[in-house]
C-alpha atoms as a PDB file:
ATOM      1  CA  UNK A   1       0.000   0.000   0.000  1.00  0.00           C
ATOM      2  CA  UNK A   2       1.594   3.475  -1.100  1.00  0.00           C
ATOM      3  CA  UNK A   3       0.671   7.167   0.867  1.00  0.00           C
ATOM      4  CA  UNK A   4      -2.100   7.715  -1.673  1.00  0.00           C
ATOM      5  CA  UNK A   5      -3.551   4.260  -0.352  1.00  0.00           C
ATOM      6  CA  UNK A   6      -2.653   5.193   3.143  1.00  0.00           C
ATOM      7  CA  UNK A   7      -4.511   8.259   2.669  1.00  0.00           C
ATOM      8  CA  UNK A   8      -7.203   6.973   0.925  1.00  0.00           C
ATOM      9  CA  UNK A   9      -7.934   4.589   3.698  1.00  0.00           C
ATOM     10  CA  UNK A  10      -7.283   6.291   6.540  1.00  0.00           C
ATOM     11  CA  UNK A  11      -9.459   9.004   5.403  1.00  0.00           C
ATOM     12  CA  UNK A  12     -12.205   7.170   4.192  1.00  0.00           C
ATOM     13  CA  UNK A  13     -12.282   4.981   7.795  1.00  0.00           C
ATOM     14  CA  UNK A  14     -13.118   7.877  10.011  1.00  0.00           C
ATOM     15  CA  UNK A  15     -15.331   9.763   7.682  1.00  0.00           C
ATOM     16  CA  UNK A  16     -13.453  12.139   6.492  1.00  0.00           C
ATOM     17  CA  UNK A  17     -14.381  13.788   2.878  1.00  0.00           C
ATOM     18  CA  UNK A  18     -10.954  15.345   1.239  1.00  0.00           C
ATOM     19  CA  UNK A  19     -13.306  19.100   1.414  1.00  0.00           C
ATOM     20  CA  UNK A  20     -12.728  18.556   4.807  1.00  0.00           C
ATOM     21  CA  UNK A  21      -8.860  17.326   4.972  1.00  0.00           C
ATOM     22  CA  UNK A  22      -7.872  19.770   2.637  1.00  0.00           C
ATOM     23  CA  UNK A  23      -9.382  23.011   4.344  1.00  0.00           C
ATOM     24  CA  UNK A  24      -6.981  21.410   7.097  1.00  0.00           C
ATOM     25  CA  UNK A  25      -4.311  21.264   4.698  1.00  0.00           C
ATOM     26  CA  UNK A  26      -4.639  24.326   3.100  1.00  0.00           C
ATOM     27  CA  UNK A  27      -4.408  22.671   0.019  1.00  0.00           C
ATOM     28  CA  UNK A  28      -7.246  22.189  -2.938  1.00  0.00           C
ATOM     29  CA  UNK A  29      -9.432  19.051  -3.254  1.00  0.00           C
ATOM     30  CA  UNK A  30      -7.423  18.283  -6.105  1.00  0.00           C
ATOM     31  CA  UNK A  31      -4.231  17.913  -4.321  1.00  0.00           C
ATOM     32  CA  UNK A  32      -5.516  15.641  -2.165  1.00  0.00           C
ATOM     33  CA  UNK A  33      -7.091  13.396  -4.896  1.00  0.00           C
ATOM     34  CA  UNK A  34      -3.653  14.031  -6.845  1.00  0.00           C
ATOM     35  CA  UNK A  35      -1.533  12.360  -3.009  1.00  0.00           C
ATOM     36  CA  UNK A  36      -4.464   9.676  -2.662  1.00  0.00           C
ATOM     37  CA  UNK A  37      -4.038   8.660  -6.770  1.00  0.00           C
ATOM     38  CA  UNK A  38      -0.639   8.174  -6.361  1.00  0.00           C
ATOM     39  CA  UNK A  39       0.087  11.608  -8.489  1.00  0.00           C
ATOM     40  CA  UNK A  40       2.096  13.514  -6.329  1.00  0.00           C
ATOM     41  CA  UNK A  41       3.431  12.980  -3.143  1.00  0.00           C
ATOM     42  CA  UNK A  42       3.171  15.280   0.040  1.00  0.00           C
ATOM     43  CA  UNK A  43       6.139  17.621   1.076  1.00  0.00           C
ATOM     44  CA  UNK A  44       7.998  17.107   4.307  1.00  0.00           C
ATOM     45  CA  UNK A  45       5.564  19.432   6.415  1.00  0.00           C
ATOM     46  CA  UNK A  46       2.033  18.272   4.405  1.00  0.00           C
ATOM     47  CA  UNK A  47       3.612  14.701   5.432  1.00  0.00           C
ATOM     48  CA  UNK A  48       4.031  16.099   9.240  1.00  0.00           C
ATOM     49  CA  UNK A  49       0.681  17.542   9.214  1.00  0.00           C
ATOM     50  CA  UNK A  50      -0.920  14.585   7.891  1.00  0.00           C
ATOM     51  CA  UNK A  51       0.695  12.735  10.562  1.00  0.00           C
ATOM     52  CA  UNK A  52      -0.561  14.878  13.451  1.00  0.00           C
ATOM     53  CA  UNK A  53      -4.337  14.654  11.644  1.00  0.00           C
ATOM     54  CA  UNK A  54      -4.357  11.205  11.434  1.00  0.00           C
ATOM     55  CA  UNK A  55      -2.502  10.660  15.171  1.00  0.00           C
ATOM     56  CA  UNK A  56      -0.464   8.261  13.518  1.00  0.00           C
ATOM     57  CA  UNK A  57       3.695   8.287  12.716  1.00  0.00           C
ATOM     58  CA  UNK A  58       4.989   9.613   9.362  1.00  0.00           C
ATOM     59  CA  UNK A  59       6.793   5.971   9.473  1.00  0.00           C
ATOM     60  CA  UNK A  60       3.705   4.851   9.165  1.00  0.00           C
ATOM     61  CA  UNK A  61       2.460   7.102   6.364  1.00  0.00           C
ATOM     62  CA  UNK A  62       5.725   6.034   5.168  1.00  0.00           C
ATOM     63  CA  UNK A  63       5.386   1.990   4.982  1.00  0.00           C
ATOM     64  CA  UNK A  64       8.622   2.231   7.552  1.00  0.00           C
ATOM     65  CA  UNK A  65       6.044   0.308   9.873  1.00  0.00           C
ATOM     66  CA  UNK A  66       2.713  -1.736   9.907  1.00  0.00           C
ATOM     67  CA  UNK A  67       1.976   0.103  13.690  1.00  0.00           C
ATOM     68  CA  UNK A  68      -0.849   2.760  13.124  1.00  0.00           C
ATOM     69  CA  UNK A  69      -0.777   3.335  17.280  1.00  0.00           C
ATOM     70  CA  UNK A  70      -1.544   7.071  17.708  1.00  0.00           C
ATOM     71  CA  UNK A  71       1.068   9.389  18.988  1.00  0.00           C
ATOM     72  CA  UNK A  72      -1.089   9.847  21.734  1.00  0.00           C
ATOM     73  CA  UNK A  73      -0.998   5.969  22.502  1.00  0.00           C
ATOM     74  CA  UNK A  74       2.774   5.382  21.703  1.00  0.00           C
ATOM     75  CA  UNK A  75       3.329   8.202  24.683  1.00  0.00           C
ATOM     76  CA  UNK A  76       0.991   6.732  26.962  1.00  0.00           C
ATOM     77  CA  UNK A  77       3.000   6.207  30.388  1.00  0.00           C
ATOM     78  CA  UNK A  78       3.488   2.192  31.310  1.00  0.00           C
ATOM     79  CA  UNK A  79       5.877   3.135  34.045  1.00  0.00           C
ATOM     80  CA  UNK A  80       8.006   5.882  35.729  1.00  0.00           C
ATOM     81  CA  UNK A  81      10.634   5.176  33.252  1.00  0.00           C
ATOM     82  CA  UNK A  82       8.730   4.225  29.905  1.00  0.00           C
ATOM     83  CA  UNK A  83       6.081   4.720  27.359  1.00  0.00           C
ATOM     84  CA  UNK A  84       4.898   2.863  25.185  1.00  0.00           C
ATOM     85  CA  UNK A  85       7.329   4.375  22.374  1.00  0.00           C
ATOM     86  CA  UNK A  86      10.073   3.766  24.539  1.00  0.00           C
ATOM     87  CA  UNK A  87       9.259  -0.057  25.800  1.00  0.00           C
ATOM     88  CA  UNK A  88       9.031  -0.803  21.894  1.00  0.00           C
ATOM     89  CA  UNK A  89      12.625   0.952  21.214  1.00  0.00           C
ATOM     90  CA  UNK A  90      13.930  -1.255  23.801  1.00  0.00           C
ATOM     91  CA  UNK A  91      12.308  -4.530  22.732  1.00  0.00           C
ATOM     92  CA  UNK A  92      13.432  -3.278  19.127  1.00  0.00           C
ATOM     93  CA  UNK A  93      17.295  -2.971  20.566  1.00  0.00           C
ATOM     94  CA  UNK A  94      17.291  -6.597  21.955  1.00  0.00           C
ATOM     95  CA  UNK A  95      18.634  -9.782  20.053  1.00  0.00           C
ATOM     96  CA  UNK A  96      16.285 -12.037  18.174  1.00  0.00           C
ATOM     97  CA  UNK A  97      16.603 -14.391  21.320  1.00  0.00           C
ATOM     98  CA  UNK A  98      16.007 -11.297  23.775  1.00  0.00           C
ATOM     99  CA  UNK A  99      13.130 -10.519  21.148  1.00  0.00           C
ATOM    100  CA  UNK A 100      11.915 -14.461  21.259  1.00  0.00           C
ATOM    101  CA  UNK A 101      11.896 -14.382  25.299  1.00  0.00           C
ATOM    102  CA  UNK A 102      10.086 -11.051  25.729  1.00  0.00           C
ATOM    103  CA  UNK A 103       7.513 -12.450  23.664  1.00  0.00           C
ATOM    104  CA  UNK A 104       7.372 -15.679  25.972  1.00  0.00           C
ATOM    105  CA  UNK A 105       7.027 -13.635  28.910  1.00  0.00           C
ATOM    106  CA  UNK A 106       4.511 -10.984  27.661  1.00  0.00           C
ATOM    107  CA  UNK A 107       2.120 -14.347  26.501  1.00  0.00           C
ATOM    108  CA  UNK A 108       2.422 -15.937  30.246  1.00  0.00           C
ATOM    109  CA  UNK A 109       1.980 -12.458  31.270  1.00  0.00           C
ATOM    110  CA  UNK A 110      -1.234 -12.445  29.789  1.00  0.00           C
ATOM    111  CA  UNK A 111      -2.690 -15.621  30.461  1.00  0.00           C
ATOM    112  CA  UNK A 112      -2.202 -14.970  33.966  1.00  0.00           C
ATOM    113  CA  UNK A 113      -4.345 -12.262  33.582  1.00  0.00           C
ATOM    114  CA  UNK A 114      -7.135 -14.252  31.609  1.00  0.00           C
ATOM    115  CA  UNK A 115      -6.950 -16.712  34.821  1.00  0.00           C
ATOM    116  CA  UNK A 116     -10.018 -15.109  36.908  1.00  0.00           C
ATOM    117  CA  UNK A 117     -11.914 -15.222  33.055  1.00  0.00           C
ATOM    118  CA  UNK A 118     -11.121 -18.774  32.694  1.00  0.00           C
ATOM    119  CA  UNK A 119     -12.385 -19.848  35.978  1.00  0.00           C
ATOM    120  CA  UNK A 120     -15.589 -18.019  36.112  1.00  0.00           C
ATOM    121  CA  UNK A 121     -16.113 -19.825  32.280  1.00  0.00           C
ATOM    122  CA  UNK A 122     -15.266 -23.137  33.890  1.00  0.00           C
ATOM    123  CA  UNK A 123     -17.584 -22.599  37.310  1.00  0.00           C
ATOM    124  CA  UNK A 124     -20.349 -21.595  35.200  1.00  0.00           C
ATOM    125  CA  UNK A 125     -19.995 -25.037  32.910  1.00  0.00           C
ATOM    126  CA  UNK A 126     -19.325 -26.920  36.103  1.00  0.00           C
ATOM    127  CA  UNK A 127     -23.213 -25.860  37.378  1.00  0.00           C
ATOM    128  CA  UNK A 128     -24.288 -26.582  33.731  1.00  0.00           C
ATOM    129  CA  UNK A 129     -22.944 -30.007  34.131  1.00  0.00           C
ATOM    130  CA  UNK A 130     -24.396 -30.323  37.798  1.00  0.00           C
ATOM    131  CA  UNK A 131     -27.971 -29.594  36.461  1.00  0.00           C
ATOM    132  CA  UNK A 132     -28.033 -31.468  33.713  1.00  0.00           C
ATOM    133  CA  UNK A 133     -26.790 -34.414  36.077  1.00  0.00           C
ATOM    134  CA  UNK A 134     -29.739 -33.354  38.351  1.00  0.00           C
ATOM    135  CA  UNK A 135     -31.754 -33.907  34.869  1.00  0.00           C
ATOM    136  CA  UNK A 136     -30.888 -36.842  34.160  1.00  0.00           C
ATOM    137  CA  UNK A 137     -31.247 -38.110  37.806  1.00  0.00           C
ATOM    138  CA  UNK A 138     -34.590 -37.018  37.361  1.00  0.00           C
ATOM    139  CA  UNK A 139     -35.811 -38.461  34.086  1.00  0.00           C
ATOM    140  CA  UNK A 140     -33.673 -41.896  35.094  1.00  0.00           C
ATOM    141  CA  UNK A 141     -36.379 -42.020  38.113  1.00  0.00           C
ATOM    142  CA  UNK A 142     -39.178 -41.223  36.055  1.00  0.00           C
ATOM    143  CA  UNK A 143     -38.558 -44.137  33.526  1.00  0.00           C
ATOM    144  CA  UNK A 144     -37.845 -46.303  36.510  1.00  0.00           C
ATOM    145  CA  UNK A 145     -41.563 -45.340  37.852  1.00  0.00           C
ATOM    146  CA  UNK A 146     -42.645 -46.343  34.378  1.00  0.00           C
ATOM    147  CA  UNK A 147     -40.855 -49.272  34.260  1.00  0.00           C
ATOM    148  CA  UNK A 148     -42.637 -50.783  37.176  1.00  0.00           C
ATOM    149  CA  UNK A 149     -46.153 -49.797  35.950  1.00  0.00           C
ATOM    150  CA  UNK A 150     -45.156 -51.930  32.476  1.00  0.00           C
END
């Protein structure tokens, strides 16, 4: 996908009608149509302010990534010493092994968290299976009634 398609898409998924993107812009209706048709491309600071109107990276209007995150999310505090920008620069500076094992850890991370979930699935099929036992209970001593009246 090339910036026209970027643009294209990114525009069209929020609603956004080029009138409306190029007012913002400062540009003509035709310029837009020209960046989303592959045409022309956008300038350094029509790149920059496409960026900030999408909330997204010019790497990603770029193709240099696949991560649409917002700015706003990529800054988003995890702890006193990163964001999220950050925690993904340092998982980007570690070895494909270092990669491998961070991955590891952030999955049992997570399924410890799904834990609580999982249980309260498996207690609510656990009373499913005790009333249909208590079914079946039932109708076995119904048949045996009938039984003894054939």
């Amino acid at each position: 996908m090339n910036i026209g398609q970027k643009l294209f898409q990114l525009r069209t998924s929020r609603g956004i009608y080029q009138k409306d993107l190029a007012e913002y812009l400062e540009v003509s209706v035709g310029t837009i149509s020209n960046y989303e048709n592959g045409v022309h491309s956008p300038d350094l600071n029509t790149l920059c302010k496409l960026a900030e109107y999408f909330q997204v990276s010019t790497d990603y209007l770029l193709e240099l990534t696949d991560n649409a995150d917002s700015l706003k999310d990529l800054n988003q505090q995890l702890s006193q010493e990163y964001t999220v920008g950050g925690a993904l620069n340092v998982i980007q500076g570690l070895s494909m092994p270092g990669r491998h094992g961070m991955v590891k850890y952030i999955s049992m991370v997570k399924m410890c968290e799904e834990i609580p979930q999982r249980e309260q699935i498996i207690n609510k099929q656990k009373q499913l299976i005790d009333q249909q036992a208590r079914e079946i209970s039932q109708l076995k001593e119904q048949l045996g009634h009938k039984e003894q009246y054939l």
